[in-house]
C-alpha atoms as a PDB file:
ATOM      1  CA  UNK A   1       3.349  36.461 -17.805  1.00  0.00           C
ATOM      2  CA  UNK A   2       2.116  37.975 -15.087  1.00  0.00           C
ATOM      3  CA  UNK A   3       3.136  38.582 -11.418  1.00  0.00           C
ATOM      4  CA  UNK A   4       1.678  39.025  -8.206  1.00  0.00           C
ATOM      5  CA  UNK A   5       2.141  38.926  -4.644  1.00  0.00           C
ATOM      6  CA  UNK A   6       4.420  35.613  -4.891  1.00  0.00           C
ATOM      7  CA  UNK A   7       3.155  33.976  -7.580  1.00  0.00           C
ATOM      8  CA  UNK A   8       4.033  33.990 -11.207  1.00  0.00           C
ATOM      9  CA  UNK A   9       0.680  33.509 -13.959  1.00  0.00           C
ATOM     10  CA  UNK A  10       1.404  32.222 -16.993  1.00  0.00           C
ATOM     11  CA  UNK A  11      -1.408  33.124 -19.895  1.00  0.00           C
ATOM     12  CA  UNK A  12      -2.871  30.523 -21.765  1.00  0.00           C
ATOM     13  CA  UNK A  13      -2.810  31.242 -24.837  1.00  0.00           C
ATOM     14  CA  UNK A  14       1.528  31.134 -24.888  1.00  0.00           C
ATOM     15  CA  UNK A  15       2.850  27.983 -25.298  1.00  0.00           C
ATOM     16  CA  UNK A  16       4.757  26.645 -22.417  1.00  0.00           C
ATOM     17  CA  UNK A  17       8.011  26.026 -24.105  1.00  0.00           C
ATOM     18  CA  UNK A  18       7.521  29.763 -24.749  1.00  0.00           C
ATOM     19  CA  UNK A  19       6.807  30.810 -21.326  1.00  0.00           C
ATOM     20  CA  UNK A  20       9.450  28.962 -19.676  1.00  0.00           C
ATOM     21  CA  UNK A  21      11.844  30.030 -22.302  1.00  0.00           C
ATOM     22  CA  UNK A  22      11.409  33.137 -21.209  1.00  0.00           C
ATOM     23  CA  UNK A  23      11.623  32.597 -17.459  1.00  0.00           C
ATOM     24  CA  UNK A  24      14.768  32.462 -16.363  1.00  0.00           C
ATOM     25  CA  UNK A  25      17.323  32.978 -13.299  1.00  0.00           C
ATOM     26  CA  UNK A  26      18.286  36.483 -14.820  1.00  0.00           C
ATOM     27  CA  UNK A  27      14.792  37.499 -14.751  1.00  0.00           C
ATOM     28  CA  UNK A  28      13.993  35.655 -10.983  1.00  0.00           C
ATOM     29  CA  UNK A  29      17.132  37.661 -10.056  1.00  0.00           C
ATOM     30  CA  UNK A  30      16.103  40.929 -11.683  1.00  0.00           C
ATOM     31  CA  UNK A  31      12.451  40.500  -9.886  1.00  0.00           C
ATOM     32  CA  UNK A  32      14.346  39.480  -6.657  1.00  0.00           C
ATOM     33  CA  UNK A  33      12.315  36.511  -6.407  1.00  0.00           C
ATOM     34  CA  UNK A  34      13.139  32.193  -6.830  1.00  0.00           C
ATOM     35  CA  UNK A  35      12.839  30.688  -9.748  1.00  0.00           C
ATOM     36  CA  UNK A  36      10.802  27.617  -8.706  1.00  0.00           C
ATOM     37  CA  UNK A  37       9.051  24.815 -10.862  1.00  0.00           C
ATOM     38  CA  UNK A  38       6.132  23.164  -9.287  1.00  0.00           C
ATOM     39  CA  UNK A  39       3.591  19.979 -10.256  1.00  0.00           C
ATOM     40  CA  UNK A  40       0.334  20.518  -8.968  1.00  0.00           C
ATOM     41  CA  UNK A  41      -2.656  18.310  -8.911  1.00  0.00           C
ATOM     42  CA  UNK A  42      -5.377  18.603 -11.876  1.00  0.00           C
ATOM     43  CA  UNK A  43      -8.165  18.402  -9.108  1.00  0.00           C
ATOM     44  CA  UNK A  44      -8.140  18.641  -5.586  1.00  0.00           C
ATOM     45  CA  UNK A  45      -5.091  19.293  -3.309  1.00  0.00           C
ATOM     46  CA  UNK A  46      -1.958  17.888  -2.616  1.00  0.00           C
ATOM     47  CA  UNK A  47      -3.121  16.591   0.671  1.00  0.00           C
ATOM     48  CA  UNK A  48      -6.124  14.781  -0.822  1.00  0.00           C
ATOM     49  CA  UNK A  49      -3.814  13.449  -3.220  1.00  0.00           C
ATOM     50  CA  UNK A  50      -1.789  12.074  -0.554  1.00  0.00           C
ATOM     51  CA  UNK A  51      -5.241  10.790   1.423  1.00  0.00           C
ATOM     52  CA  UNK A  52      -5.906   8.893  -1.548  1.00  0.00           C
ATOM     53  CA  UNK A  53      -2.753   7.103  -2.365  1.00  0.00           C
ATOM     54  CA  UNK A  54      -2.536   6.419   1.254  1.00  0.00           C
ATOM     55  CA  UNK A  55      -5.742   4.569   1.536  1.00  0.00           C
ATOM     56  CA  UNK A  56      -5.064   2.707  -1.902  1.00  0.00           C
ATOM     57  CA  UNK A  57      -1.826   1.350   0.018  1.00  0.00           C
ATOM     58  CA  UNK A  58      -3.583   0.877   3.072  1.00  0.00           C
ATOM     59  CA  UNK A  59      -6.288  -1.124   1.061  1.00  0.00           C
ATOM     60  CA  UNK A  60      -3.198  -3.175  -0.649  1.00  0.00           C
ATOM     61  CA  UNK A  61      -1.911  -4.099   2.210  1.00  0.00           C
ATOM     62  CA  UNK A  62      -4.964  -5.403   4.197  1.00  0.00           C
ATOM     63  CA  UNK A  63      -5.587  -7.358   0.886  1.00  0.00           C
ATOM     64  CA  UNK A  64      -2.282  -9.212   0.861  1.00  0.00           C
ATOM     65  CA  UNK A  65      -2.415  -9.634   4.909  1.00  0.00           C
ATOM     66  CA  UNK A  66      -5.794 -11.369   4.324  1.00  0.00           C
ATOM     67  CA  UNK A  67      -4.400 -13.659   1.793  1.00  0.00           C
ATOM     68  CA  UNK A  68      -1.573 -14.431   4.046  1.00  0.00           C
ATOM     69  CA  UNK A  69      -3.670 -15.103   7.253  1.00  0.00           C
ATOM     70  CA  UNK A  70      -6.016 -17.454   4.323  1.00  0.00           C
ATOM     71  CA  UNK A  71      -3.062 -19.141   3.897  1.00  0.00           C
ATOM     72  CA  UNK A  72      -2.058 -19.908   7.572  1.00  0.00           C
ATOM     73  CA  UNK A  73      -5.305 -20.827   8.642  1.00  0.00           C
ATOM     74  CA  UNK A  74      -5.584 -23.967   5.563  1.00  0.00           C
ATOM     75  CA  UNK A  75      -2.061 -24.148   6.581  1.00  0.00           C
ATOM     76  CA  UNK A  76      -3.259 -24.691  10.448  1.00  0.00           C
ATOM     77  CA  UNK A  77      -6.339 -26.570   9.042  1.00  0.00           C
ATOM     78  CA  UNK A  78      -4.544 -29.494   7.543  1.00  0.00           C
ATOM     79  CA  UNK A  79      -2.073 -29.626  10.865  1.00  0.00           C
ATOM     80  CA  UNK A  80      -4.677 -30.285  12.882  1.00  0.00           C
ATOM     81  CA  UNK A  81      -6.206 -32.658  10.815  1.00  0.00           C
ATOM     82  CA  UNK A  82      -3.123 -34.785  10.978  1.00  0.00           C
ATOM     83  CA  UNK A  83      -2.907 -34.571  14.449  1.00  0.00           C
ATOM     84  CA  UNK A  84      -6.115 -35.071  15.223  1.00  0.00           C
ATOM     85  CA  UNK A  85      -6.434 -37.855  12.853  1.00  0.00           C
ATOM     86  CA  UNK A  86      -2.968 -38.920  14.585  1.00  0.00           C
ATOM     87  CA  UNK A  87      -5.152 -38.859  17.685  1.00  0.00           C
ATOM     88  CA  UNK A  88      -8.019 -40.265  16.541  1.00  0.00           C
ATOM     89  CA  UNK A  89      -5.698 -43.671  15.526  1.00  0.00           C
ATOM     90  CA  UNK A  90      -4.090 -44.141  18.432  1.00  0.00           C
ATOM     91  CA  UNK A  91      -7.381 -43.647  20.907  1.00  0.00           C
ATOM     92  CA  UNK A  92      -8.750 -46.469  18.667  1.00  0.00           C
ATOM     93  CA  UNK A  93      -5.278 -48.685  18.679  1.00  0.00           C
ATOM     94  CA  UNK A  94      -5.337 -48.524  22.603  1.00  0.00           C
ATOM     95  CA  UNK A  95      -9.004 -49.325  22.519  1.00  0.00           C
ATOM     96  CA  UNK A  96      -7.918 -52.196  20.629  1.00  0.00           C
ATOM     97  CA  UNK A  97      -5.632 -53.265  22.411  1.00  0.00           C
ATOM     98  CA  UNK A  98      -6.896 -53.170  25.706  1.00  0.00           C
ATOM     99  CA  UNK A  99      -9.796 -55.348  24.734  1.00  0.00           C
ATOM    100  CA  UNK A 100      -7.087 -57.742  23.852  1.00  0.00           C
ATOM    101  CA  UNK A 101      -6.064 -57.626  27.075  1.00  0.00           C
ATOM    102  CA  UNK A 102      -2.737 -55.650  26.507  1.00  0.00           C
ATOM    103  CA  UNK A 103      -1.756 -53.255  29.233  1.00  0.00           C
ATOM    104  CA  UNK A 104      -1.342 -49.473  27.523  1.00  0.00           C
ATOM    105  CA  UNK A 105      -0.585 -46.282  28.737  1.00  0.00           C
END
């Protein structure tokens, strides 16, 4: 193990069960220092990390809006073509029955 300037180094050629069997409070507290246990990212940086799982939400999301706002639209489609074939029947009925000389509104 090896220390410097705030940050502990841990050879690679211990195990680390061994190495962190050995690093303990009594030894943080001996070295007047905090024992601390970190994850870090295998490439890049935290930050990119965090950029990428961002954008992979962000990219969820707009998928599952666009498959709502598909939805509403054949949702809106098919109103519309009731009314308008609602429409469409009663412009003829009137027609109809104005040539048989019925008085309609």
């Amino acid at each position: 193990m090896i220390v410097r300037r705030g940050r502990v180094i841990i050879c690679k050629e211990r195990p680390l069960r061994q190495a962190q069997g050995r690093l303990s409070r009594r030894s943080a507290e001996a070295l007047d220092c905090d024992l601390v246990y970190a994850l870090t990212p295998r490439q890049g940086t935290l930050e990119e990390l965090a950029a990428e799982q961002r954008a992979a939400r962000e990219k969820e999301r707009e998928a599952a809006l666009e498959v709502v706002r598909k939805e509403e639209k054949e949702r809106e489609y098919k109103v519309m073509k009731i009314i308008g074939w609602r429409r469409e029947m009663r412009r003829h009925l009137r027609r109809g029955l104005r040539k048989a000389g019925v008085r309609v509104r």
